[in-house]
C-alpha atoms as a PDB file:
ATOM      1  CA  UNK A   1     110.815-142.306  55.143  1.00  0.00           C
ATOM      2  CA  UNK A   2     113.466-139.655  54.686  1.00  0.00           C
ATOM      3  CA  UNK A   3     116.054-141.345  51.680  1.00  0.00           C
ATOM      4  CA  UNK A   4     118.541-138.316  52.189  1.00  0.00           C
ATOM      5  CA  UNK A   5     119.818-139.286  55.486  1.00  0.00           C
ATOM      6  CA  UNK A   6     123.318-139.288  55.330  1.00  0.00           C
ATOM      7  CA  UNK A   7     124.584-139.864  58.540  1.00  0.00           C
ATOM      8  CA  UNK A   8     125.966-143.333  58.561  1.00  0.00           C
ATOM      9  CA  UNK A   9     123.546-145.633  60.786  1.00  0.00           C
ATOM     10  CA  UNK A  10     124.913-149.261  61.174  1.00  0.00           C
ATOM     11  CA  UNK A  11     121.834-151.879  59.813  1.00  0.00           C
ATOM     12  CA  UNK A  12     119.734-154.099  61.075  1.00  0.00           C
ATOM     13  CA  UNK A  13     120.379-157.911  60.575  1.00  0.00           C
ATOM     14  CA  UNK A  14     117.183-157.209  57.799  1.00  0.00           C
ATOM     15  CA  UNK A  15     118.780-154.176  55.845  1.00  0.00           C
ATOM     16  CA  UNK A  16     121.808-156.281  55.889  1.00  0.00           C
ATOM     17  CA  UNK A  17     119.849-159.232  53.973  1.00  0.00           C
ATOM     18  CA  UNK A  18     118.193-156.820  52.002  1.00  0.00           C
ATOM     19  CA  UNK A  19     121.225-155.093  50.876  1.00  0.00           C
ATOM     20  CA  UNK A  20     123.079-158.701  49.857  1.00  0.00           C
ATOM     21  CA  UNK A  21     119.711-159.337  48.256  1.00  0.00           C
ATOM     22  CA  UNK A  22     119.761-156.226  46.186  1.00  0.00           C
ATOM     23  CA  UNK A  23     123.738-156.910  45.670  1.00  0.00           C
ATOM     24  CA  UNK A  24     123.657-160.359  44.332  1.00  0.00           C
ATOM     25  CA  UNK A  25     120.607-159.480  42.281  1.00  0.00           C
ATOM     26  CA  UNK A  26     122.408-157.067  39.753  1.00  0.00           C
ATOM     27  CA  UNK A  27     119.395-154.982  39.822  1.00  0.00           C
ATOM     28  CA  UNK A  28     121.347-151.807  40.260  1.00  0.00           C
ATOM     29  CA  UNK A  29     124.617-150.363  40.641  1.00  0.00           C
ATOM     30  CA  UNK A  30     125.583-150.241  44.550  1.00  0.00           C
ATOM     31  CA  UNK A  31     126.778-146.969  44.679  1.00  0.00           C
ATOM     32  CA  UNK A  32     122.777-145.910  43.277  1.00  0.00           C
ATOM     33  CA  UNK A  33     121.372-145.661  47.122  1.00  0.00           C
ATOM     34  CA  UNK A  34     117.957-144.393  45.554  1.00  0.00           C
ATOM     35  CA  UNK A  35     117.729-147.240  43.730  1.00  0.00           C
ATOM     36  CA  UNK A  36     118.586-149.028  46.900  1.00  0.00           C
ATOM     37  CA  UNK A  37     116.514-147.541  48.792  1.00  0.00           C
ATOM     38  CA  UNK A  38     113.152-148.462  46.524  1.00  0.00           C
ATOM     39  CA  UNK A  39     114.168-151.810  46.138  1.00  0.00           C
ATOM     40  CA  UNK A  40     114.461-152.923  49.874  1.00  0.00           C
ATOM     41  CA  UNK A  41     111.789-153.931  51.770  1.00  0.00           C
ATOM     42  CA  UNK A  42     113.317-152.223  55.612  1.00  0.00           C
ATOM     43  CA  UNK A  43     114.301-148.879  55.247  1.00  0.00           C
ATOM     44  CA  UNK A  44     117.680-148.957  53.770  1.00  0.00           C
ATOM     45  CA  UNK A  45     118.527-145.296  53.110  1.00  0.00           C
ATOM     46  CA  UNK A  46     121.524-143.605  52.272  1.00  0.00           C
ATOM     47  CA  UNK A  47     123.027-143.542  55.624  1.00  0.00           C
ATOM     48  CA  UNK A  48     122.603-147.057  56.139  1.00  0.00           C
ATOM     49  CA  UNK A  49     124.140-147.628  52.992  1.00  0.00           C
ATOM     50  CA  UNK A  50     127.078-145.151  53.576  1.00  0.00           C
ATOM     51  CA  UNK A  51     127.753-147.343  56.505  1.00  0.00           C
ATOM     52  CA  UNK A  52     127.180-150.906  54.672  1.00  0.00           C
ATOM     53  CA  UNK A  53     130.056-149.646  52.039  1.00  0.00           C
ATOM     54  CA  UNK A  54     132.613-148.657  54.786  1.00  0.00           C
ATOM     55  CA  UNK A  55     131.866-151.773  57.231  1.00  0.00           C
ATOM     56  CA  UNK A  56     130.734-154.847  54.423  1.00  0.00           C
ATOM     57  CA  UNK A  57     133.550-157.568  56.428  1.00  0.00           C
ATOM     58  CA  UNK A  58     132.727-156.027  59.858  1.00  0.00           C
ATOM     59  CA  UNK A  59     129.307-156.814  59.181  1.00  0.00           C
ATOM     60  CA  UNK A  60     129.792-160.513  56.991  1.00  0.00           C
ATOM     61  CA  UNK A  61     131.504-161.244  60.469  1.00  0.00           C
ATOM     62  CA  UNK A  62     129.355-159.942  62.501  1.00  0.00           C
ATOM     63  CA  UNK A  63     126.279-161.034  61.076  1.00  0.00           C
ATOM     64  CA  UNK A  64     128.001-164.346  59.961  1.00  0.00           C
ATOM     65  CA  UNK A  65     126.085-163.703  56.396  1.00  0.00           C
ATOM     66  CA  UNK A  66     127.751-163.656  53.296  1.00  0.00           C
ATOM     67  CA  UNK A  67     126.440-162.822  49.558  1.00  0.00           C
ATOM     68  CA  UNK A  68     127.183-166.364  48.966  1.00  0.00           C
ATOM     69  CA  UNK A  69     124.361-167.231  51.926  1.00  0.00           C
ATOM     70  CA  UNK A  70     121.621-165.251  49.769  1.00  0.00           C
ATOM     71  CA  UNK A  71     119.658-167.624  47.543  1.00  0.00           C
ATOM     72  CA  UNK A  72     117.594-167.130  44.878  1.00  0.00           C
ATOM     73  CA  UNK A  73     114.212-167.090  47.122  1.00  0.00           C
ATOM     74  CA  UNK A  74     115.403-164.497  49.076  1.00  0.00           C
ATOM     75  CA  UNK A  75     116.207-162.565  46.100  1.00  0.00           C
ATOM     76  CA  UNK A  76     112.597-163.058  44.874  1.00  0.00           C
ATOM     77  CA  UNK A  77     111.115-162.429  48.157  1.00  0.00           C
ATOM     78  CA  UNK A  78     113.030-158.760  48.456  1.00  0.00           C
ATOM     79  CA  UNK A  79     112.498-157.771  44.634  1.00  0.00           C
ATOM     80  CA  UNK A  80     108.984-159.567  43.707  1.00  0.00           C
ATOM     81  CA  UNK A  81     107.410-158.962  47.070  1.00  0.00           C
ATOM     82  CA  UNK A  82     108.156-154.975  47.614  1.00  0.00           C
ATOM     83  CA  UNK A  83     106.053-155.383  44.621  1.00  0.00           C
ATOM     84  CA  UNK A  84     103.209-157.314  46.376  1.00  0.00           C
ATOM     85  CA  UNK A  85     103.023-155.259  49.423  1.00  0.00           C
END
């Protein structure tokens, strides 16, 4: 897993979660894609992110999920479980 891709790369439906996961968490800044990056469980590396930052209502829409859709299991699932695996 290569973090210093920079080429944007739309997500996945997964990096998406993971992303609003990280987001709503307060774990880290947003604009820290290494921090990112070791907190998500599916590959979200900087290029992803680049992409995330310039696209976030394209992809509410598209995706139809909102940081107000991520719970606090999901939350736990992303940050305790990249733990577990």
């Amino acid at each position: 897993m290569d973090i210093s891709v920079g080429i944007p790369t739309k997500p996945t439906i997964e990096q998406w979660r993971d992303y609003l996961a990280i987001q709503k968490s307060g774990v880290t800044n947003m604009f820290n894609t290494r921090a990112i990056y070791c907190c998500s469980k599916h590959d979200l590396n900087e290029g992803v992110c680049y992409y995330i930052m310039h696209h976030y209502e394209e992809l509410e829409k598209e995706f139809g999920l909102t940081i107000d859709s991520i719970n606090d299991a999901d939350i736990d699932n992303l940050l305790i479980g990249s733990y577990m695996d």
